[in-house]
C-alpha atoms as a PDB file:
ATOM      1  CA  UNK A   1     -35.995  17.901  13.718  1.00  0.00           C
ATOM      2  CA  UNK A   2     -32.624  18.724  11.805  1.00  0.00           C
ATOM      3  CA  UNK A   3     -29.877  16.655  12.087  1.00  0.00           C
ATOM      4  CA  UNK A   4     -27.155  19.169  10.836  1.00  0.00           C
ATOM      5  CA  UNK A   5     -24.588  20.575  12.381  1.00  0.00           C
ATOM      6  CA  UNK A   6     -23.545  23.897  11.899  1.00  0.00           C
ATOM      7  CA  UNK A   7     -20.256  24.961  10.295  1.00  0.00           C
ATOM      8  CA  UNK A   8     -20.128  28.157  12.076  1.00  0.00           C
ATOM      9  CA  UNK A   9     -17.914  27.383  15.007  1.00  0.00           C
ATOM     10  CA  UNK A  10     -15.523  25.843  13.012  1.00  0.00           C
ATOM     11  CA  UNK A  11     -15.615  28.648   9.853  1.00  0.00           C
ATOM     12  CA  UNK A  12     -14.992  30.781  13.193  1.00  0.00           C
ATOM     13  CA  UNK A  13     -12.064  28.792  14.641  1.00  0.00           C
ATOM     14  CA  UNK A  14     -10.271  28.720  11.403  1.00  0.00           C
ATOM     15  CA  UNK A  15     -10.911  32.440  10.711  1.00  0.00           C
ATOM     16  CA  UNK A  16      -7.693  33.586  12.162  1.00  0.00           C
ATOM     17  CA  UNK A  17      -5.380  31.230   9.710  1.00  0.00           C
ATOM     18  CA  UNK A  18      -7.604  32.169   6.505  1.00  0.00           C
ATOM     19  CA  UNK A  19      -5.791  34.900   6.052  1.00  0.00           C
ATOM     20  CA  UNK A  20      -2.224  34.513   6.434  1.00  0.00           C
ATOM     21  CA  UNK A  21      -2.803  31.196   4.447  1.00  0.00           C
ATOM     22  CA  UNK A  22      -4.557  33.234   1.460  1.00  0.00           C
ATOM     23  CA  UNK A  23      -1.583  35.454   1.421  1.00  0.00           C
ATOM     24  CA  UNK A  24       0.975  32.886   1.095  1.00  0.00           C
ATOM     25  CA  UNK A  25      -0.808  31.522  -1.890  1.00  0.00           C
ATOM     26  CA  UNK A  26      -0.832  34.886  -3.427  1.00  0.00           C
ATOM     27  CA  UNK A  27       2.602  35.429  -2.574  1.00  0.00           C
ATOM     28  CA  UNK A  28       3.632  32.102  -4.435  1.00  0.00           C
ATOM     29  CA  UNK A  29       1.255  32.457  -7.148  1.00  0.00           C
ATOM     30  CA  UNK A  30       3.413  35.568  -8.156  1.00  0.00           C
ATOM     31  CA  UNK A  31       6.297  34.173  -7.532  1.00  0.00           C
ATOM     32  CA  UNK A  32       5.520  31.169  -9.669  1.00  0.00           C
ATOM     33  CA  UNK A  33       3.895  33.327 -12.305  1.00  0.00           C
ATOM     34  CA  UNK A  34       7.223  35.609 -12.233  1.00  0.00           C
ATOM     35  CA  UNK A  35       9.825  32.274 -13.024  1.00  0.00           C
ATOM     36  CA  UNK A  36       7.677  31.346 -16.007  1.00  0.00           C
ATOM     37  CA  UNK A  37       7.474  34.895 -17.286  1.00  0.00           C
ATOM     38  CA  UNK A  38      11.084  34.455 -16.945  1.00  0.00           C
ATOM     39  CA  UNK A  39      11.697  30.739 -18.307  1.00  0.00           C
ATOM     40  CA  UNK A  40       9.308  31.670 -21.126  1.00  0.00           C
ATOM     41  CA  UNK A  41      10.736  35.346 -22.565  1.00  0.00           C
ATOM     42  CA  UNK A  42      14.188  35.383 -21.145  1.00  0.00           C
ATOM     43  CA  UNK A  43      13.655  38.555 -19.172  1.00  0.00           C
ATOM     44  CA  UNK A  44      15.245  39.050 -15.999  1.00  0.00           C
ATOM     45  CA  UNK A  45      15.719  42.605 -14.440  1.00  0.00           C
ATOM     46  CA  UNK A  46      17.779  42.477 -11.323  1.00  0.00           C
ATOM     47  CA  UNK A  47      17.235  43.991  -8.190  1.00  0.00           C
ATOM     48  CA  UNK A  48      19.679  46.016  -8.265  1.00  0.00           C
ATOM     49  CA  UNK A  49      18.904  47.183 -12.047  1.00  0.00           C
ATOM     50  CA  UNK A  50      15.278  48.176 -10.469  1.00  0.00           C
ATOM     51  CA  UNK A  51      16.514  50.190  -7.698  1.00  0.00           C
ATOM     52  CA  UNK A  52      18.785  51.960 -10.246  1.00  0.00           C
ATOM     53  CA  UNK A  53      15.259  52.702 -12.526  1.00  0.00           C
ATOM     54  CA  UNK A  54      13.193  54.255  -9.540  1.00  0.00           C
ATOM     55  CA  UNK A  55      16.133  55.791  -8.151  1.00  0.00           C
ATOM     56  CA  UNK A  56      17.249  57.732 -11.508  1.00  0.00           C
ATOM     57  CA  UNK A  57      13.228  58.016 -11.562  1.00  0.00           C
ATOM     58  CA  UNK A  58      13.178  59.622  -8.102  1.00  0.00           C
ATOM     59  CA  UNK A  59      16.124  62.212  -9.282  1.00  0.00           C
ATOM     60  CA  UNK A  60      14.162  63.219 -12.396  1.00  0.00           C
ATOM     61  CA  UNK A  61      10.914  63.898 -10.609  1.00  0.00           C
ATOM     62  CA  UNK A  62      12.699  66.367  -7.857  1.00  0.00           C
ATOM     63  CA  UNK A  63      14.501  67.836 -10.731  1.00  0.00           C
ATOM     64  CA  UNK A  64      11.089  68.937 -12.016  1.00  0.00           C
ATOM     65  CA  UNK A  65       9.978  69.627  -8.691  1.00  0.00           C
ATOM     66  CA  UNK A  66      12.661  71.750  -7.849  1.00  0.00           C
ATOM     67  CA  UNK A  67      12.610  73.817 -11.151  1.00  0.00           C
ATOM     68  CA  UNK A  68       8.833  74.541 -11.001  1.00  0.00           C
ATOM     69  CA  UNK A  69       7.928  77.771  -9.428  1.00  0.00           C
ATOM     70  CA  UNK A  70       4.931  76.405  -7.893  1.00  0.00           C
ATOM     71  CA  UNK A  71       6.597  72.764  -6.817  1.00  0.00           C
ATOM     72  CA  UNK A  72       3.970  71.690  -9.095  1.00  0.00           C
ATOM     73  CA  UNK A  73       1.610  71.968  -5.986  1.00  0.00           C
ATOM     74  CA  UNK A  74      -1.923  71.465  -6.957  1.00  0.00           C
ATOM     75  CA  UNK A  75      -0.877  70.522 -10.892  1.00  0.00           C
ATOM     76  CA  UNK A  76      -2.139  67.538 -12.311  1.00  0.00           C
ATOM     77  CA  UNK A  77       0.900  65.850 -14.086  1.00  0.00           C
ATOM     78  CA  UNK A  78       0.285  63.424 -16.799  1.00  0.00           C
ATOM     79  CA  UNK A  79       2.614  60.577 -18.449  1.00  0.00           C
ATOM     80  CA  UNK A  80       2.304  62.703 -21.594  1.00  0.00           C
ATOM     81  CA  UNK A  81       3.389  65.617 -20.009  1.00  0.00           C
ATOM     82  CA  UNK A  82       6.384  67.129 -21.772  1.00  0.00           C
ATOM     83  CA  UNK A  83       8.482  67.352 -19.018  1.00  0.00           C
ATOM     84  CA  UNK A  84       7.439  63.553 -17.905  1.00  0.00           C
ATOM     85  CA  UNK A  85       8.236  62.299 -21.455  1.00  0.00           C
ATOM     86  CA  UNK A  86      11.428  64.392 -21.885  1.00  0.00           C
ATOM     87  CA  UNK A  87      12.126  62.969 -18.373  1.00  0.00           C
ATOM     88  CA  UNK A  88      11.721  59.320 -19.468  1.00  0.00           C
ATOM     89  CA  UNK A  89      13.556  59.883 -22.258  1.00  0.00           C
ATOM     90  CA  UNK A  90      17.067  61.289 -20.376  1.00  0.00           C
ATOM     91  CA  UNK A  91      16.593  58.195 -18.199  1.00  0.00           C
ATOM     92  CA  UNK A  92      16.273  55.800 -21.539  1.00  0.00           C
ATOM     93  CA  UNK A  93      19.326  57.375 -22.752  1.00  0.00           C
ATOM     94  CA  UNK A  94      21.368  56.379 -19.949  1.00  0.00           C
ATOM     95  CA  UNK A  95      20.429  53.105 -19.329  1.00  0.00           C
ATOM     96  CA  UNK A  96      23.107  51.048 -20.935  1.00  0.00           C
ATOM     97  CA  UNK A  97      22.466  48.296 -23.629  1.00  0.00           C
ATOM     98  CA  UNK A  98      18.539  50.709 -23.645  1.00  0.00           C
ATOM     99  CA  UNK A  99      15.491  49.883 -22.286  1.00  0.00           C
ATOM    100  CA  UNK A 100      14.587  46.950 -25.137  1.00  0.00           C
ATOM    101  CA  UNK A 101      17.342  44.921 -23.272  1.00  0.00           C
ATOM    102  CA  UNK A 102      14.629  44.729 -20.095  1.00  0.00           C
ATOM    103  CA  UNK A 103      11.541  44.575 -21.857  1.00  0.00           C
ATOM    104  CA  UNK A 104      10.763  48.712 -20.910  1.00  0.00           C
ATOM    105  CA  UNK A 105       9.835  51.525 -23.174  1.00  0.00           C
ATOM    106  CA  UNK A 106       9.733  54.885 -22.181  1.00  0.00           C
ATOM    107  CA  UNK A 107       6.616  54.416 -21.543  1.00  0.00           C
ATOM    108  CA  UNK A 108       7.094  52.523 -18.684  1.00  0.00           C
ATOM    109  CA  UNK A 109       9.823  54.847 -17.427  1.00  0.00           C
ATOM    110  CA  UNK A 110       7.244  58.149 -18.212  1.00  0.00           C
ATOM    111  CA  UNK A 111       4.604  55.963 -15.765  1.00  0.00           C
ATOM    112  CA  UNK A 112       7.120  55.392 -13.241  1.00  0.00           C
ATOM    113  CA  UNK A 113       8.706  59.266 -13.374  1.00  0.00           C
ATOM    114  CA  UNK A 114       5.049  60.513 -12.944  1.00  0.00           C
ATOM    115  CA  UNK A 115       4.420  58.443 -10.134  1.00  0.00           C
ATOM    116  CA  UNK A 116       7.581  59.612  -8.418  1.00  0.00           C
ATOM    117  CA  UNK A 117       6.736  63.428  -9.016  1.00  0.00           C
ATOM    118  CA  UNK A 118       3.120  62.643  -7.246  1.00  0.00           C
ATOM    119  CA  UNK A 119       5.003  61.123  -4.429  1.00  0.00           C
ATOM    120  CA  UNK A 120       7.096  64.226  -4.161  1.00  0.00           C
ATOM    121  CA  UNK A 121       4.224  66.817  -5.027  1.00  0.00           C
ATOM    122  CA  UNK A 122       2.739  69.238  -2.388  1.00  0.00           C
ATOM    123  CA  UNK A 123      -0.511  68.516  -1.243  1.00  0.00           C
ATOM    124  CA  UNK A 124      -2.808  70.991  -2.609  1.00  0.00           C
ATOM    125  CA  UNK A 125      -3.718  73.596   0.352  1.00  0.00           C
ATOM    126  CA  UNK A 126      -7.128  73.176   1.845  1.00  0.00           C
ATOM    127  CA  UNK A 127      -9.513  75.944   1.263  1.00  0.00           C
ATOM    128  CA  UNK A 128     -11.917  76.414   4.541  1.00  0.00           C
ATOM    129  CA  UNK A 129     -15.465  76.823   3.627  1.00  0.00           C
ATOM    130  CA  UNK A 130     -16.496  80.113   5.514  1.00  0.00           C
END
């Protein structure tokens, strides 16, 4: 005869605060790991300063939408597209003191422009099978 006892009632009464616990930890983990990026390399980009980014990101990408014939529906755009990179680089250009003063390159801004535009894009239409 065993002598155990089983964990399972317990594992099941706890299983409601597992998660919400997990995602505080996670939560402070990146907020922990984000002040020592910070302490370590200087960089700080404010909220506000991000907002800016996405929203001069957000203009770009309807720009492109807007002068495409097609709306770009259906297209695959890349972040070596020409009109992504040339998009980036207006954006770069108006940020004052230049990306290198937060730690971007247009790189960074090209990722974030192309994820705008698929954001904005059509979905492609659905072709019924006859």
């Amino acid at each position: 005869m065993s002598e155990s006892i089983s964990a399972a009632p317990f594992v099941y009464a706890l299983a409601p605060y597992v998660a919400p616990i997990a995602q505080l930890a996670i939560v402070a983990l990146v907020g922990w790991g984000v002040s020592e990026v910070k302490k370590y390399t200087g960089f700080a980009m404010s909220d506000a300063t991000v907002a800016g980014l996405k929203s001069a990101a957000a203009t770009e990408a309807g720009a492109l939408i807007a002068a495409s014939e097609t709306n770009l529906a259906g297209q695959s755009i890349t972040v070596n597209s020409p009109m992504v990179v040339a998009a980036a680089a207006r954006i770069a250009a108006s940020v004052p003191g230049g990306l290198e003063a937060f730690g971007l390159t247009p790189d960074h801004v090209a990722h974030i422009v192309a994820g705008e535009i698929g954001k904005l894009q059509p979905p492609a239409p659905v072709v019924a099978k006859a």
